[in-house]
Protein backbone atom coordinates (compact mmCIF):
# COMPACT_ATOMS: atom_id res chain seq x y z
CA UNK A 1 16.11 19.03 -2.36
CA UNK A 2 14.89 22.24 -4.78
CA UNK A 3 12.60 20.23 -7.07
CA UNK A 4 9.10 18.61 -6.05
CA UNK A 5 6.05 17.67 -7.48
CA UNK A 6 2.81 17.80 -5.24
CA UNK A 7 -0.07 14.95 -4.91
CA UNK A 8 -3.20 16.04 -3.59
CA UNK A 9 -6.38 13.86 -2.16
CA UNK A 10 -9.08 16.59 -3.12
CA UNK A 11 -11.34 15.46 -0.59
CA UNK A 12 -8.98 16.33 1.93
CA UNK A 13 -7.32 19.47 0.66
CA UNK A 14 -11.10 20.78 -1.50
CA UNK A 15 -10.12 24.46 -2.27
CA UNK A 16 -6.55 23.31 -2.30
CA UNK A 17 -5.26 25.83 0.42
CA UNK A 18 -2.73 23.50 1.95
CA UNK A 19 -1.58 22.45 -1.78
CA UNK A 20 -1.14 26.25 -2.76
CA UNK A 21 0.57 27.07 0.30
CA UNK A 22 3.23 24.56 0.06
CA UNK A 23 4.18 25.36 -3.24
CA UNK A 24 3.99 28.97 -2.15
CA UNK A 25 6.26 28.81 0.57
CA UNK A 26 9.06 26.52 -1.35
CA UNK A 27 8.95 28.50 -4.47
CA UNK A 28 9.70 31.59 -1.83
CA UNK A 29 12.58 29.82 -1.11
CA UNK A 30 14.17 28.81 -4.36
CA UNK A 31 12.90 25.72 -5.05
CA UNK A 32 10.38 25.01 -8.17
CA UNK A 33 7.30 22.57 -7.66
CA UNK A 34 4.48 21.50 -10.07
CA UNK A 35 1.78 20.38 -9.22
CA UNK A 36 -0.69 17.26 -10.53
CA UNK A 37 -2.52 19.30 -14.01
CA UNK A 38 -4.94 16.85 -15.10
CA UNK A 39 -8.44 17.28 -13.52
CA UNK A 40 -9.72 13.70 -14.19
CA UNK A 41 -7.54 11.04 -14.87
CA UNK A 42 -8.39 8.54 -17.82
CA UNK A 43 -5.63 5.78 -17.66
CA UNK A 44 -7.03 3.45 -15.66
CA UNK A 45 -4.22 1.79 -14.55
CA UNK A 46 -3.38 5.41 -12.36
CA UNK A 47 -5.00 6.49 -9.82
CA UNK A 48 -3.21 9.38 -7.76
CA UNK A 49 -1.34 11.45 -11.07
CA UNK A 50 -0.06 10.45 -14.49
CA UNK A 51 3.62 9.60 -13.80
CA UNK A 52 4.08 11.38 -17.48
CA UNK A 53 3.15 14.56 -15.65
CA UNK A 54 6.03 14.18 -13.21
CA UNK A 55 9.15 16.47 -14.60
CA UNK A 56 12.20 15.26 -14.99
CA UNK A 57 14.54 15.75 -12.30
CA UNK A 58 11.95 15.80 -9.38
CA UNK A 59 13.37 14.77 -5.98
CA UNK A 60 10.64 14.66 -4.15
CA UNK A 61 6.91 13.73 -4.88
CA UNK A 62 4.81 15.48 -1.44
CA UNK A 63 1.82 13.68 -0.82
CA UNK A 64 -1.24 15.21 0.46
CA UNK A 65 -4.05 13.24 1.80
CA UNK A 66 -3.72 10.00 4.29
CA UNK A 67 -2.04 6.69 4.08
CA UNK A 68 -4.42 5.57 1.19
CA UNK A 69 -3.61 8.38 -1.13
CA UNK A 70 -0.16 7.64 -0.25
CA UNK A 71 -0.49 4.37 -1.28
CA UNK A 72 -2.25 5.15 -4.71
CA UNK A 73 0.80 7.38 -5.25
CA UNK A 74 3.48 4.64 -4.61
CA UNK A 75 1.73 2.35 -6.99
CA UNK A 76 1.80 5.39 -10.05
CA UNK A 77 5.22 6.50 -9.35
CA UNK A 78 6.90 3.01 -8.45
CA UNK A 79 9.67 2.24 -10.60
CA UNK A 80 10.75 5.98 -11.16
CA UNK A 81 13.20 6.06 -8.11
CA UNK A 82 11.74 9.29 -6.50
CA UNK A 83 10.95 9.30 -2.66
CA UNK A 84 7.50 10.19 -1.69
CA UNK A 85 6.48 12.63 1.86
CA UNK A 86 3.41 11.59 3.40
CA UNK A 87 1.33 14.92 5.02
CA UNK A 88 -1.73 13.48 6.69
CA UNK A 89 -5.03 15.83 6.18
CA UNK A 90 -6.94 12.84 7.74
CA UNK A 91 -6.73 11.27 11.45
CA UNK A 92 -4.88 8.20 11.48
CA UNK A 93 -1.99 7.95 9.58
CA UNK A 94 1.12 5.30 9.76
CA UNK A 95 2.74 6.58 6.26
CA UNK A 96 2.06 10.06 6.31
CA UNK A 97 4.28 10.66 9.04
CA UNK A 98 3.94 14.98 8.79
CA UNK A 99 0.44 16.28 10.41
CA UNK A 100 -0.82 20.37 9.58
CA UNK A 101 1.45 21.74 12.00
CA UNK A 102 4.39 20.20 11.21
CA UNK A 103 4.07 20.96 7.52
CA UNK A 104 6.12 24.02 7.25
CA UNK A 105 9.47 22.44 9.91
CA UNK A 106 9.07 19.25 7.25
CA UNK A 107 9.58 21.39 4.41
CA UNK A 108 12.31 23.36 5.71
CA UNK A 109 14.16 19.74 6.41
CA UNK A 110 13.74 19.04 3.23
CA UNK A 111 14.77 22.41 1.65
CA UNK A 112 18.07 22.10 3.71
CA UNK A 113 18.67 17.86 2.99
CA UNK A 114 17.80 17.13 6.44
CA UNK A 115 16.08 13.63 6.08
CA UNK A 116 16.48 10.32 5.60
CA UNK A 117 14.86 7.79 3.26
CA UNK A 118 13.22 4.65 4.12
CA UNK A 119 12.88 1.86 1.59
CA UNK A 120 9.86 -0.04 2.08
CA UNK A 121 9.47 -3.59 -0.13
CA UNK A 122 6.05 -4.17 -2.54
CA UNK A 123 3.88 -7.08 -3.40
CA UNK A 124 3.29 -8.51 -6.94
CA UNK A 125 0.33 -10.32 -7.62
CA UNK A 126 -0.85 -11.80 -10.69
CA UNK A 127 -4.49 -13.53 -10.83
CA UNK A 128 -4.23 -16.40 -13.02
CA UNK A 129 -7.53 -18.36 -14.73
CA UNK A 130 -5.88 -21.36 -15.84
CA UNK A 131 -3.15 -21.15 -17.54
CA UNK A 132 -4.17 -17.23 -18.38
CA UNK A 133 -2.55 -14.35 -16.79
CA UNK A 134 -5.75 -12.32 -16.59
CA UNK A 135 -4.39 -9.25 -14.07
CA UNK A 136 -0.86 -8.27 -12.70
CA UNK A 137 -0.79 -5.85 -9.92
CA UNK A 138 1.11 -4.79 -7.57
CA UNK A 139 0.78 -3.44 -3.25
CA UNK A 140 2.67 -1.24 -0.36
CA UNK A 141 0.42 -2.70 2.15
CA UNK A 142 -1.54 -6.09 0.78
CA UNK A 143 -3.28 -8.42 -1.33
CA UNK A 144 -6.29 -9.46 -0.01
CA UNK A 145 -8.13 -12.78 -1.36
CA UNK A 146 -11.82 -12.43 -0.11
CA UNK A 147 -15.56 -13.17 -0.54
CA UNK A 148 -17.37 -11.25 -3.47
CA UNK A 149 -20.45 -10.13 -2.94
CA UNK A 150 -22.55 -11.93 -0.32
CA UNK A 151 -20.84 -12.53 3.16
CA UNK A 152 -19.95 -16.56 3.28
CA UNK A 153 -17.22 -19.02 4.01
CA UNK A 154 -15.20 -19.49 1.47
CA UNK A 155 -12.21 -22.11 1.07
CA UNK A 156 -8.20 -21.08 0.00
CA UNK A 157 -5.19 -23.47 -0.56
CA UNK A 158 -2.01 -22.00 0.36
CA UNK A 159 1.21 -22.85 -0.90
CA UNK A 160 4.81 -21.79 -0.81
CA UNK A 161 7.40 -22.05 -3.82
CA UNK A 162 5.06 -25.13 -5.09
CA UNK A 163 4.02 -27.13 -2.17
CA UNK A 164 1.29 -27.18 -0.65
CA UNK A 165 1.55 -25.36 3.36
CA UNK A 166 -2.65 -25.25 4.63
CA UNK A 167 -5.86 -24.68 3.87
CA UNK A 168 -8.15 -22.12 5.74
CA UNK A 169 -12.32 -22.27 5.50
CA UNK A 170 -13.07 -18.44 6.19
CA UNK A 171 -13.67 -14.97 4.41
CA UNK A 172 -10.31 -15.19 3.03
CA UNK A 173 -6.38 -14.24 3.14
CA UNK A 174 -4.49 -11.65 3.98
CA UNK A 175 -0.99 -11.14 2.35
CA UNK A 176 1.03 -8.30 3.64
CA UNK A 177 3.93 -6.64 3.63
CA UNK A 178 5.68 -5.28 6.99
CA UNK A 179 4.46 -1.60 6.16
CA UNK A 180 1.05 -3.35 6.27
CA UNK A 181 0.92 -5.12 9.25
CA UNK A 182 -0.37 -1.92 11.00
CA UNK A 183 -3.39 -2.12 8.31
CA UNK A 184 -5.63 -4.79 7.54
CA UNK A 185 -3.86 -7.57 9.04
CA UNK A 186 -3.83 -5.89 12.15
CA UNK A 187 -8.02 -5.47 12.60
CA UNK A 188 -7.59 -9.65 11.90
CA UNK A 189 -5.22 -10.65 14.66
CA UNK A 190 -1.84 -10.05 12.82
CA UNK A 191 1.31 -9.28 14.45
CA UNK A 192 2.89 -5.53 13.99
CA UNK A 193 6.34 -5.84 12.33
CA UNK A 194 9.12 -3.29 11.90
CA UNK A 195 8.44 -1.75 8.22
CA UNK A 196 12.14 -2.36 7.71
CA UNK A 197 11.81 -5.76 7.94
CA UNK A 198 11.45 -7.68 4.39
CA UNK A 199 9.54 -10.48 4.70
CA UNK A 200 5.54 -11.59 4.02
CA UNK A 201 3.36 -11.88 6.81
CA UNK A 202 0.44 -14.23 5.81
CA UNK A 203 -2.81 -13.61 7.92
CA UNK A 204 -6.09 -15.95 7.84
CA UNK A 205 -9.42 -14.06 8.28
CA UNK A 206 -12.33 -15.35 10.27
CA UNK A 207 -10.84 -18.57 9.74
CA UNK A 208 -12.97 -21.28 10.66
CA UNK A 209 -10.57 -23.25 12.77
CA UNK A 210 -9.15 -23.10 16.36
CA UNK A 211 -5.62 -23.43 15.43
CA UNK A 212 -5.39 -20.72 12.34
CA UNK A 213 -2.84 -18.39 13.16
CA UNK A 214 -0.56 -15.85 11.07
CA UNK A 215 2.73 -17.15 9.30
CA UNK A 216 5.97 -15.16 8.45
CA UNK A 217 7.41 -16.18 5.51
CA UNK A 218 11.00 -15.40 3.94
CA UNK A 219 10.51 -12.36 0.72
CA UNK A 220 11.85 -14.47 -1.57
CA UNK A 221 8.77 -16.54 -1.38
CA UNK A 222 6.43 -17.12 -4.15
CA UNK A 223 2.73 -17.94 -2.33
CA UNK A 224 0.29 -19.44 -4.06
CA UNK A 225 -3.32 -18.86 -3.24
CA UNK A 226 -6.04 -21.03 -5.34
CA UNK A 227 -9.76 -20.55 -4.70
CA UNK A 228 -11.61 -24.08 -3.77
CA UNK A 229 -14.94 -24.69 -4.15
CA UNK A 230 -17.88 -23.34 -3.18
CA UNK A 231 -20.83 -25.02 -0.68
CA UNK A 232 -21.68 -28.34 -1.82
CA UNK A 233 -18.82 -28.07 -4.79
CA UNK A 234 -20.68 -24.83 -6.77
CA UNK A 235 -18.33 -22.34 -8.34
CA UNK A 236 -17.37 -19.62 -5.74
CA UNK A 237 -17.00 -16.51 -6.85
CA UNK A 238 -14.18 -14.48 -5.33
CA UNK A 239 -12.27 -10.71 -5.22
CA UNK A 240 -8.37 -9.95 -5.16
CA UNK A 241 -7.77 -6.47 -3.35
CA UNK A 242 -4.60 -5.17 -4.03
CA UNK A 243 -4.03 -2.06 -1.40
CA UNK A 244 -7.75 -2.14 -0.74
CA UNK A 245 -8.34 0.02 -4.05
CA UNK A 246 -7.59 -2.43 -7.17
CA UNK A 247 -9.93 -5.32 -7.62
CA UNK A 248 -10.13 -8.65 -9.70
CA UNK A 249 -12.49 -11.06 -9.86
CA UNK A 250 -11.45 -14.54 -9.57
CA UNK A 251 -13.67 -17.82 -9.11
CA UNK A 252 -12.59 -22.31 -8.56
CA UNK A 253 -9.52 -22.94 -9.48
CA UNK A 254 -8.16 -19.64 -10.24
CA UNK A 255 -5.15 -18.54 -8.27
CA UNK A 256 -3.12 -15.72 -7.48
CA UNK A 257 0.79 -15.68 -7.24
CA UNK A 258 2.58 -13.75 -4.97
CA UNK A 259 6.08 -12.66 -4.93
CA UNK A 260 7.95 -9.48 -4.02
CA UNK A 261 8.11 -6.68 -6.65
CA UNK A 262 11.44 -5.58 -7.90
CA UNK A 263 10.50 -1.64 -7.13
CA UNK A 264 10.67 -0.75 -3.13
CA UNK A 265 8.57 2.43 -2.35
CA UNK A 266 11.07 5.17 -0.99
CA UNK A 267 9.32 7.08 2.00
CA UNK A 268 11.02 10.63 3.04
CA UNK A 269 11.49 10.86 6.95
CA UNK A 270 11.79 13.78 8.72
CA UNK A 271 11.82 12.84 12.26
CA UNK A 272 13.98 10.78 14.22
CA UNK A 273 11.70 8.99 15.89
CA UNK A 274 11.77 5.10 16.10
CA UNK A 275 9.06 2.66 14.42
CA UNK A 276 8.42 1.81 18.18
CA UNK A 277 7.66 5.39 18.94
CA UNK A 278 5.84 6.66 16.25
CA UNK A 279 3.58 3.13 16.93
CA UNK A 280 3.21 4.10 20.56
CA UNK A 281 1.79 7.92 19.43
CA UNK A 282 -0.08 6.60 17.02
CA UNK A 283 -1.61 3.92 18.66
CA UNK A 284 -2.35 6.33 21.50
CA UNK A 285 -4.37 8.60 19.00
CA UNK A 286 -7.13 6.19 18.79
């Protein structure tokens, strides 16, 4: 690799020493790197960089922040085929696989085409009132069907390619991707799956019900989640989260369909370690 373009979580990297000494060091060694220009972003619809900023011919988009800003960055650049490299300024962090002292080794991998990339499948979700496609959206980790606003039970129907599979009374759903079982669905009671894996992994939360337990489904699904209605039949009022970040509001009757996105998030990996080991060092951090 000789061409990147660096993402940086400003809160994380605030006088942008770690940014400027990246592109430092692989400019020193023959590469070229640009960096994210705009200051404030105004699309909307982006949240990490303007994809339009990205120059042609980049191989590698190096990602500094945590798994969220990695995540943010997935959803801008999805769809233009270039592999992103996680380096976690934060604590915790099941994407960004390179920590501060590993930053300059990781570089030099990639300088000499030392790594390997991962492909790691998305969600699509598009929030339907009636008929009306009101929001389409897309998630590396999940889609989240909740509560808005005040803490309550609320009721879901779930169903898969058309018919109907259960019903959970609770604060909502969970849909999630392998790479996300180690997030959200994971504080819930979800299983941990292999990020290789492609598949959905459907997780209840504070479901009111003895029996309510996660379900694996194939990735060619298409899931179906339609809000019921509220305490003594009023309108509830509802939130889809996709990745935690994006939110729409949805109310009775609206639902949400959920199938796999046609653009897989390429992750750079540097280290040979297994999914079981980096869980085990990981999971030992906390």
């Amino acid at each position: 690799m000789k061409k990147f373009y660096i993402i940086t979580n400003r809160a994380k990297d605030p006088d942008l020493n770690v940014r400027n000494s990246i592109k430092a060091y692989l400019e020193a060694n023959g590469a070229k790197c640009a960096v994210r220009k705009s200051v404030q972003l105004t699309d909307e619809r982006h949240r990490s960089t303007d994809p339009a900023e990205i120059p042609e011919g980049t191989e590698c988009v190096i990602v500094l922040g945590g798994d969220g800003t990695l995540m943010r960055a997935a959803d801008d650049v999805q769809g233009l085929n270039i592999p992103l490299l996680g380096i976690n300024l934060g604590t915790l962090g099941y994407l960004a696989e390179i920590d501060r002292q590993s930053i300059f080794p990781a570089l030099d991998c990639l300088l000499q085409d030392k790594y390997q990339i991962e492909h790691r499948m998305m969600l699509r979700g598009e929030v339907y009132h009636g008929e009306e496609l009101v929001s389409t959206d897309t998630a590396l980790n999940d889609i989240v069907i909740g509560t808005a606003g005040t803490r309550h039970v609320m009721a879901v129907y779930n169903y898969v390619n058309g018919k109907y599979l259960n019903y959970y009374r609770g604060d909502g759903v969970i849909l999630s991707t392998p790479t996300g079982s180690t997030g959200y669905s994971l504080s819930a009671g979800g299983p941990i799956i292999s990020p290789d894996a492609e598949l959905f992994l459907m997780t209840p939360l504070a479901a009111h019900t003895l029996n309510s337990r996660s379900i694996i489904l194939p990735a060619s699904s298409e899931i179906t989640i339609k809000i019921g209605a509220g305490r003594d039949d009023t309108t509830e009022h509802a939130t889809t989260y996709f990745d935690g970040d994006r939110c729409v509001p949805a109310d009775t009757g609206d639902r949400v369909v959920i199938t796999r996105s046609e653009n897989d998030t390429l992750i750079v990996k540097i280290h040979d370690d297994s999914f079981l080991g980096t869980l085990r060092r990981k999971m030992s951090a906390i």
